[in-house]
Protein backbone atom coordinates (compact mmCIF):
# COMPACT_ATOMS: atom_id res chain seq x y z
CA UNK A 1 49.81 -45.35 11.61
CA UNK A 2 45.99 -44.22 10.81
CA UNK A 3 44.51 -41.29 8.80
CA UNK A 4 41.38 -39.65 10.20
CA UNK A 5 39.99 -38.67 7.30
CA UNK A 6 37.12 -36.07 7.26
CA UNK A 7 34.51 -35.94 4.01
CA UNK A 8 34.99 -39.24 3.22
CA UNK A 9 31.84 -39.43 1.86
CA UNK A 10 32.22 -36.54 -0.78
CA UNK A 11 33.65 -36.47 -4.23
CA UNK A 12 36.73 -35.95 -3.42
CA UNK A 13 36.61 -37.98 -0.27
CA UNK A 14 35.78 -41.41 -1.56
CA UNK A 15 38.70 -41.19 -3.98
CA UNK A 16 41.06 -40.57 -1.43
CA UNK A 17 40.17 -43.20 0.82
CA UNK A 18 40.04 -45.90 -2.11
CA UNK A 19 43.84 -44.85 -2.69
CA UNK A 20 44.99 -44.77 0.71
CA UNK A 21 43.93 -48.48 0.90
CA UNK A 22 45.57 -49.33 -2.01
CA UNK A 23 48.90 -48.00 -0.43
CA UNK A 24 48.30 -49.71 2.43
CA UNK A 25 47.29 -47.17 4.68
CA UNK A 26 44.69 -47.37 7.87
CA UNK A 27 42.06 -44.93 7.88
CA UNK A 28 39.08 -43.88 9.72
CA UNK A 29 36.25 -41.28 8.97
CA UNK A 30 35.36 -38.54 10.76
CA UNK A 31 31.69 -37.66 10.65
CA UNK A 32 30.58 -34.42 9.89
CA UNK A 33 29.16 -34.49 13.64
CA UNK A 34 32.38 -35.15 15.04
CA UNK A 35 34.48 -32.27 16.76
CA UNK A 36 37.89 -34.11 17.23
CA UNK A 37 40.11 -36.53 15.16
CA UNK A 38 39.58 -40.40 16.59
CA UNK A 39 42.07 -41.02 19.43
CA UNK A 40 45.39 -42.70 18.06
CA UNK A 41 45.19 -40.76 14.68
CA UNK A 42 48.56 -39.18 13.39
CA UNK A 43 47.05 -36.73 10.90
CA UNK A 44 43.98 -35.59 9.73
CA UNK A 45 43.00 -35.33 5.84
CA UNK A 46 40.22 -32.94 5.30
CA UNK A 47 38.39 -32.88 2.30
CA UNK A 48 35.07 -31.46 4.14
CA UNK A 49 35.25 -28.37 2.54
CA UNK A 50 36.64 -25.31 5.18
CA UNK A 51 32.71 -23.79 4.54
CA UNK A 52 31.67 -26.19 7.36
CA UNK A 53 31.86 -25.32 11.01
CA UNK A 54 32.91 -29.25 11.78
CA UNK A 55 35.87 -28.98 9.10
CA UNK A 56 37.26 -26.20 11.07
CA UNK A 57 36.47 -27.62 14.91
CA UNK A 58 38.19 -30.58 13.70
CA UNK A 59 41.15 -29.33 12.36
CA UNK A 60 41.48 -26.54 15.18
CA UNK A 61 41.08 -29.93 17.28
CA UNK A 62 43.67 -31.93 15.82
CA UNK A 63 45.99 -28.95 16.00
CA UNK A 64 45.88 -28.22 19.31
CA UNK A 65 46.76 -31.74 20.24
CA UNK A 66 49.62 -32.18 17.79
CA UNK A 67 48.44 -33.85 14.69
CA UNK A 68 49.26 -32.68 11.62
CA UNK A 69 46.71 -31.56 8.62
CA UNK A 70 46.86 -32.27 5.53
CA UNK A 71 43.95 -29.79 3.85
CA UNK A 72 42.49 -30.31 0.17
CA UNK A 73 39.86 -27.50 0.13
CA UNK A 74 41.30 -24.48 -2.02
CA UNK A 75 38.96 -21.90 -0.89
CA UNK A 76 41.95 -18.83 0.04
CA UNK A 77 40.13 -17.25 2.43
CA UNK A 78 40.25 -20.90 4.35
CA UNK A 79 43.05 -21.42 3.87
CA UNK A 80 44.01 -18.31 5.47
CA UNK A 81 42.29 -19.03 8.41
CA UNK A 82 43.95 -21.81 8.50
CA UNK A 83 47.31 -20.30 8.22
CA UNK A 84 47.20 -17.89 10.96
CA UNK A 85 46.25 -21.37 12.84
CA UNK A 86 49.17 -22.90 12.04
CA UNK A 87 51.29 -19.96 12.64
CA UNK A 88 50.12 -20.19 16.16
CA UNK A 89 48.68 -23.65 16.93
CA UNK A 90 50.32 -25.07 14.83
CA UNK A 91 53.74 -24.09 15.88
CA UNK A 92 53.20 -24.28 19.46
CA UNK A 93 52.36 -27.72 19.51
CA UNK A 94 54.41 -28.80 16.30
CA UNK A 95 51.72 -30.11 13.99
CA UNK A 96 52.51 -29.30 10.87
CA UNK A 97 49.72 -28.15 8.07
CA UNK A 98 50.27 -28.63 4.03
CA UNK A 99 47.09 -26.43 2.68
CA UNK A 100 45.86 -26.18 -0.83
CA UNK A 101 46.97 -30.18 -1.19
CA UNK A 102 45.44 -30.62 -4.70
CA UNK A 103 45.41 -29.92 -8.08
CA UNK A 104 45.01 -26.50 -6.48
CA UNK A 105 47.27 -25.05 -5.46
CA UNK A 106 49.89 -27.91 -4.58
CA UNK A 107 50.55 -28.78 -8.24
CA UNK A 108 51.39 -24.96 -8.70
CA UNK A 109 53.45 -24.19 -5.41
CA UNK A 110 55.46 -27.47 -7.05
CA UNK A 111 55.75 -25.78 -10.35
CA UNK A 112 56.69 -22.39 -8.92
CA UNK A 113 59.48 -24.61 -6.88
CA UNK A 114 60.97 -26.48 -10.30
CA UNK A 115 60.62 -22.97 -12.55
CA UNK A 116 62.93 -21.22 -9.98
CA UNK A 117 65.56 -23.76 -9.91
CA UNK A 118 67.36 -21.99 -12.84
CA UNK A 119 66.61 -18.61 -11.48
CA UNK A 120 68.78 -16.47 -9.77
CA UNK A 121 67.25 -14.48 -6.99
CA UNK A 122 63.68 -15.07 -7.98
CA UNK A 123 61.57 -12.19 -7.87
CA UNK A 124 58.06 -13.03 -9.32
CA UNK A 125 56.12 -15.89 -9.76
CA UNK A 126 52.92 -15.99 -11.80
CA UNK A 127 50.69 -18.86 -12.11
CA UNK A 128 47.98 -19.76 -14.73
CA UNK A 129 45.69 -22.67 -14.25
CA UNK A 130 43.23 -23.85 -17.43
CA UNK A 131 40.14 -26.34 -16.86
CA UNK A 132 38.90 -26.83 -20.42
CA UNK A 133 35.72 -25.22 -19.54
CA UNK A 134 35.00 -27.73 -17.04
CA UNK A 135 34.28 -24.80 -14.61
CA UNK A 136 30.61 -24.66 -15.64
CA UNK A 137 30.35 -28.00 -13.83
CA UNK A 138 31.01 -28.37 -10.24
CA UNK A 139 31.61 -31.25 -7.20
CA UNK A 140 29.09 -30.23 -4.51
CA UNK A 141 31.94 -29.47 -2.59
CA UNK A 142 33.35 -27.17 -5.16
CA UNK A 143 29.94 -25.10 -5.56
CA UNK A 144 30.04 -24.86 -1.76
CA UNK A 145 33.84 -23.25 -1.63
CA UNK A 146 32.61 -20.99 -4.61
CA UNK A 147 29.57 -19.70 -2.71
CA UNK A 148 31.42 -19.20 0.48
CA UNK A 149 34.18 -17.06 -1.60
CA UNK A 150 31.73 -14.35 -2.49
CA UNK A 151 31.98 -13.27 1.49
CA UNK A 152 36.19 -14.02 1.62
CA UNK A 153 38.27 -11.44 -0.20
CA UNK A 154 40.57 -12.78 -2.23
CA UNK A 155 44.59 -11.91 -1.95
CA UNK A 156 47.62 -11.74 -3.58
CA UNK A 157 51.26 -11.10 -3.10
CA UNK A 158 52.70 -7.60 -4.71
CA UNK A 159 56.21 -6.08 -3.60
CA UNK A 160 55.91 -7.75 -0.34
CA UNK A 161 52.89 -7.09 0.39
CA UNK A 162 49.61 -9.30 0.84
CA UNK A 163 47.15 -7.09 -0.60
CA UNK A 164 43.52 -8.06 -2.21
CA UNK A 165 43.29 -9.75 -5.69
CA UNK A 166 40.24 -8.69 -7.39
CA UNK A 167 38.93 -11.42 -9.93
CA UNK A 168 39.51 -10.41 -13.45
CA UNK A 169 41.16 -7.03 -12.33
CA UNK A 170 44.95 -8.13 -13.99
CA UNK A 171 45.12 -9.86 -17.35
CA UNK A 172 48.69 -12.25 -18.34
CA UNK A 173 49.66 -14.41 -21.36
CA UNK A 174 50.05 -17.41 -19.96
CA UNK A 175 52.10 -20.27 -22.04
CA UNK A 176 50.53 -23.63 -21.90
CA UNK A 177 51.84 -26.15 -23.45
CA UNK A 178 50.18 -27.74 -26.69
CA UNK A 179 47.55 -28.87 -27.07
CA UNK A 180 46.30 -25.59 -24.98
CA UNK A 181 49.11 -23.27 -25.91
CA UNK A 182 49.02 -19.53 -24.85
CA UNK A 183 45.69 -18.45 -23.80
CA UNK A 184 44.78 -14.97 -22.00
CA UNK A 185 44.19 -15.49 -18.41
CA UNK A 186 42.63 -13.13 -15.84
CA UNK A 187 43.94 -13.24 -11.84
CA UNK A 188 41.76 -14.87 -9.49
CA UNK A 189 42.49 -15.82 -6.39
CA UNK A 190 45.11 -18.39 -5.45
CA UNK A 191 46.82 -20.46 -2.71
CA UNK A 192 50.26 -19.94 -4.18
CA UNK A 193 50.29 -16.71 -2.65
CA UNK A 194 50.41 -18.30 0.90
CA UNK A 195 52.70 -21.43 -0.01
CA UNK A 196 55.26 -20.19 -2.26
CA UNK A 197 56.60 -17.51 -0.29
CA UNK A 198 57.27 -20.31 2.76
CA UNK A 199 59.96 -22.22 0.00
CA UNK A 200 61.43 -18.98 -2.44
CA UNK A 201 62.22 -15.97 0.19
CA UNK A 202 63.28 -13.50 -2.21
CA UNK A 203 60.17 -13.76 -3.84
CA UNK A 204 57.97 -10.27 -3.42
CA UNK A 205 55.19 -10.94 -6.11
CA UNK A 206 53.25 -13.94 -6.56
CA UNK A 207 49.97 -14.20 -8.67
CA UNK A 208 47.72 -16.78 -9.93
CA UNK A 209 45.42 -16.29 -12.96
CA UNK A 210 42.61 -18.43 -14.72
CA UNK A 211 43.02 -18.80 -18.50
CA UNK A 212 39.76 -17.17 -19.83
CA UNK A 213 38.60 -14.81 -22.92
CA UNK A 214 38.21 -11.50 -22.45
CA UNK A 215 34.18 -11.28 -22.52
CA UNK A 216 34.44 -13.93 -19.33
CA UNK A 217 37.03 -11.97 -17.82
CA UNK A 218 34.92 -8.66 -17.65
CA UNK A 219 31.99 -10.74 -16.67
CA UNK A 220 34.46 -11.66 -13.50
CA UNK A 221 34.77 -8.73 -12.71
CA UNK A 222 31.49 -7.60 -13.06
CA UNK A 223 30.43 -10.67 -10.83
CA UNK A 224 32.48 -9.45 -8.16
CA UNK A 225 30.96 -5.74 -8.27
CA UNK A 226 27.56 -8.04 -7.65
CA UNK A 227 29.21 -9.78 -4.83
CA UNK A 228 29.96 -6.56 -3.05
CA UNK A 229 26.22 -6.67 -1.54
CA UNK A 230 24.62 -8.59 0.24
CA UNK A 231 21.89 -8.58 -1.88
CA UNK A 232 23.96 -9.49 -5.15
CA UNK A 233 26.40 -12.24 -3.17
CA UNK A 234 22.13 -13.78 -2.43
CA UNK A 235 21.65 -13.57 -6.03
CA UNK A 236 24.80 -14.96 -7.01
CA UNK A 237 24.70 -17.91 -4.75
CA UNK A 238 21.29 -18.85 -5.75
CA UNK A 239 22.86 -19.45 -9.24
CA UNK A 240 25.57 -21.26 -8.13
CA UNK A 241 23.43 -23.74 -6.02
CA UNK A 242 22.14 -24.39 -9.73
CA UNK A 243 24.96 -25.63 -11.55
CA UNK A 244 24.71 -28.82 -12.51
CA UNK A 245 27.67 -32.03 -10.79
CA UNK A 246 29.40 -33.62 -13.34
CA UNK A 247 29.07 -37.35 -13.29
CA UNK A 248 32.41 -38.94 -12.43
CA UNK A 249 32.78 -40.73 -16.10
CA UNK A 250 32.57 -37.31 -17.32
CA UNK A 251 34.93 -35.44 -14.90
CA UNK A 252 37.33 -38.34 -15.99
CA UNK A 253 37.72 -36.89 -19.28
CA UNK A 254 37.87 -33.26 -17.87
CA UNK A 255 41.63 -31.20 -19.67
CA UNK A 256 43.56 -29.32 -17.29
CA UNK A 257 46.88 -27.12 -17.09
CA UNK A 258 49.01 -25.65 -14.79
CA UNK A 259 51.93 -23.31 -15.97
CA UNK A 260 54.12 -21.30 -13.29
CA UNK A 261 56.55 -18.40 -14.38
CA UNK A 262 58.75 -17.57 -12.26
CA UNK A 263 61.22 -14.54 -13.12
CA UNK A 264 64.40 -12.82 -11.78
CA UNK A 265 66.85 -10.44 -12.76
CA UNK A 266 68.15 -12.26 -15.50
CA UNK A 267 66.27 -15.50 -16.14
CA UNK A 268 62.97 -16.78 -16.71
CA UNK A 269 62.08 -20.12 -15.71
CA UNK A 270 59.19 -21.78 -16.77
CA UNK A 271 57.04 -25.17 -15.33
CA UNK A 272 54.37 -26.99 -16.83
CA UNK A 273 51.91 -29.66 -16.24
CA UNK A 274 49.21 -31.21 -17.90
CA UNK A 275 46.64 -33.65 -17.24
CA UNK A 276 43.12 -35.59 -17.22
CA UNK A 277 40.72 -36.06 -14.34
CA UNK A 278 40.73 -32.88 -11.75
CA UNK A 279 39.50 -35.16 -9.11
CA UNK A 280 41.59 -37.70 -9.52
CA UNK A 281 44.70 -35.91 -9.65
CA UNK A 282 43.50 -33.79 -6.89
CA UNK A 283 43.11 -37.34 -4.42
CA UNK A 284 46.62 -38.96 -5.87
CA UNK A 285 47.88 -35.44 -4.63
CA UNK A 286 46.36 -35.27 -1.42
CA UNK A 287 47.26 -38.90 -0.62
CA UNK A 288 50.94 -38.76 -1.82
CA UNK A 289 51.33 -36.00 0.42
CA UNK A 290 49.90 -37.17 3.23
CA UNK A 291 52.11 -40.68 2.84
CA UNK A 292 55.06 -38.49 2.96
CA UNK A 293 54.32 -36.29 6.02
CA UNK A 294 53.27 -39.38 8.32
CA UNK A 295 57.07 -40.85 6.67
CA UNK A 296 58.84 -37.70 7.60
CA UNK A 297 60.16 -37.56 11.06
CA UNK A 298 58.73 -34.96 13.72
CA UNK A 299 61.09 -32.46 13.51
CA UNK A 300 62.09 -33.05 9.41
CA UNK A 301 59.73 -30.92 7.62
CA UNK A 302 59.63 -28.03 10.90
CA UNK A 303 56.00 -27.17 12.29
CA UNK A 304 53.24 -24.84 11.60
CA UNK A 305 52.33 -23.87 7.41
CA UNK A 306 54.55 -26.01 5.08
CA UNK A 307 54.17 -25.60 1.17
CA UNK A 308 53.59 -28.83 -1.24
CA UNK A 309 57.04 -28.12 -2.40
CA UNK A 310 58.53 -28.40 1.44
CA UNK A 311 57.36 -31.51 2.20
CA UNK A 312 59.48 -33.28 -1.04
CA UNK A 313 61.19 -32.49 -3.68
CA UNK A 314 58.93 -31.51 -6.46
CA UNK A 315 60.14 -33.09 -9.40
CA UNK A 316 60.18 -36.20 -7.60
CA UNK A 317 56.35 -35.68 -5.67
CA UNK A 318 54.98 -35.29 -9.17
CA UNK A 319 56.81 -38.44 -10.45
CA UNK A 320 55.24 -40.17 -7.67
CA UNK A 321 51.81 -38.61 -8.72
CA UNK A 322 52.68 -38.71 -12.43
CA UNK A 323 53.18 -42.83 -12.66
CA UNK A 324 49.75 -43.23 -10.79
CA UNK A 325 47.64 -41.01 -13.16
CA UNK A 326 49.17 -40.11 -16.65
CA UNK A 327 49.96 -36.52 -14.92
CA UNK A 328 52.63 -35.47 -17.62
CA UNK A 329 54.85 -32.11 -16.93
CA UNK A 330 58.40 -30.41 -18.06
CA UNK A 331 60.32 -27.13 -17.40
CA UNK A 332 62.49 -24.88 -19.50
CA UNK A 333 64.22 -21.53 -18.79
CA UNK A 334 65.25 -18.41 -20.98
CA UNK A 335 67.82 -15.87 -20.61
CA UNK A 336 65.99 -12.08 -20.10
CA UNK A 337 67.44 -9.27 -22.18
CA UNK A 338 69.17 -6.75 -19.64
CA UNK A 339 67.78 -3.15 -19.55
């Protein structure tokens, strides 16, 4: 079996394909001036970045002849693209698409999954992510999905309803655990809102949130009023273009957390993971995923959009990722006081 795999040559990209050959795994790369997967591929990794008209040919490509995607970028408005793809595309021809396949948002569609386990009817899930400040430096790739955001809305689920999620606009305690512990967090857009619904159906309200102070939450905001013009999103993505790339012995030392909340009528579960290396654990992510779909029979997982948490079981896909890269995380629940 062979992965086409598409931004090999990025950040991200050269990670992944040093891990798929240490599991054994054939793959092939896709240039960026390619508009179809190699002939005799049986899914397509994409770590392009969903900014890039090829990233999208491709994957439209690759749909529409059956081969499944497994998609790293994060960027939501992407990944809703790519979601009304699958919903048609996708299901017509049975490819199946896992979006979001990194540290975001897989690792917190899996959380969401092993929080609700204790939970009775679950109603709402909220999700905080913390980077340790590592935000100030980004992968190329990264800078690019943060430029083309200023022209996506972002979106979130409420009651039901996908509605838009401006950054900063709704604040949340979020519980990490030590050494982090509970920081503030502002909501910013998030994946979550597209996978977990596909895995927990009586969910109505799902939110994800950046831990943050209070001063960089208000500037969030106000970046976003800036954003609303095309003269401010200019502005804005000349600054952007700016920030320095971390050097990959540094973003080997980079903190991050994931915590997911997940509530119903009478219990609160909670799910937590912790961890070293973004990039890494984003390509042990990616790849363990991608092993699993190409291991999963045709009709097993379904067709069309399939969560993280759909393609395994969680506890055990973040074993698998935890023994390869020190990944560490837990769960706990709590009985809610009825009103």
């Amino acid at each position: 079996m062979q992965v086409a795999l598409l931004g090999a040559g990025g950040t991200v990209g050269q990670v992944v394909g040093r891990l798929l050959e240490d599991r054994g795994a054939r793959w092939v790369a896709v240039g960026r001036d390619e508009r179809r997967a190699p002939a005799g591929s049986d899914v397509v990794v994409s770590v392009a970045g969903g900014d890039l008209a090829t990233t999208r040919q491709v994957v439209a490509a690759a749909l529409g002849d059956g081969i499944d995607v497994i998609e790293v970028d994060h960027e939501v408005g992407y990944l809703r693209w790519l979601g009304d793809l699958a919903a048609g595309t996708g299901q017509r021809t049975g490819a199946r698409v896992v979006a979001g396949a990194g540290l975001r948002w897989a690792v917190g569609d899996l959380l969401s999954a092993l929080a609700a386990a204790p939970v009775p009817g679950p109603q709402e899930v909220h999700v905080a992510y913390t980077s340790g400040g590592s935000r100030h430096h980004l992968t190329p790739g990264e800078r690019r999905a943060a430029i083309a955001a200023l022209e996506a809305p972002g979106f979130a689920l409420e009651r039901g309803r996908i509605v838009p999620e401006p950054p900063g606009g709704l604040r949340r305690l979020a519980w990490f655990p030590r050494p982090v512990g509970p920081s503030h967090a502002a909501a910013v857009p998030g994946g979550e809102s597209l996978t977990v619904p596909l895995h927990l159906a009586s969910v109505r309200t799902v939110h994800t949130y950046e831990a943050m102070p209070g001063w960089r939450a208000e500037l969030l905001q106000a970046r976003a009023s800036v954003a609303g013009s095309a003269g401010g999103r200019r502005w804005l993505q000349r600054r952007l273009a700016r920030r320095p790339t971390r050097a990959a012995a540094d973003r080997s030392e980079e903190r991050w957390g994931c915590v997911a909340e997940v509530a119903g009528v009478a219990v609160l579960g909670r799910a937590w993971a912790y961890g070293l290396d973004p990039v890494g654990v984003t390509a042990e992510v990616a790849v363990e995923l991608t092993l699993r779909v190409m291991g999963a029979p045709g009709g097993q997982l379904g067709r069309g959009l399939i969560a993280p948490s759909q393609v395994a079981d969680a506890g055990a896909l973040l074993d698998a990722v935890a023994d390869r890269c020190g990944l560490r995380w837990s769960r706990s629940h709590t009985l809610l006081e009825r009103r």
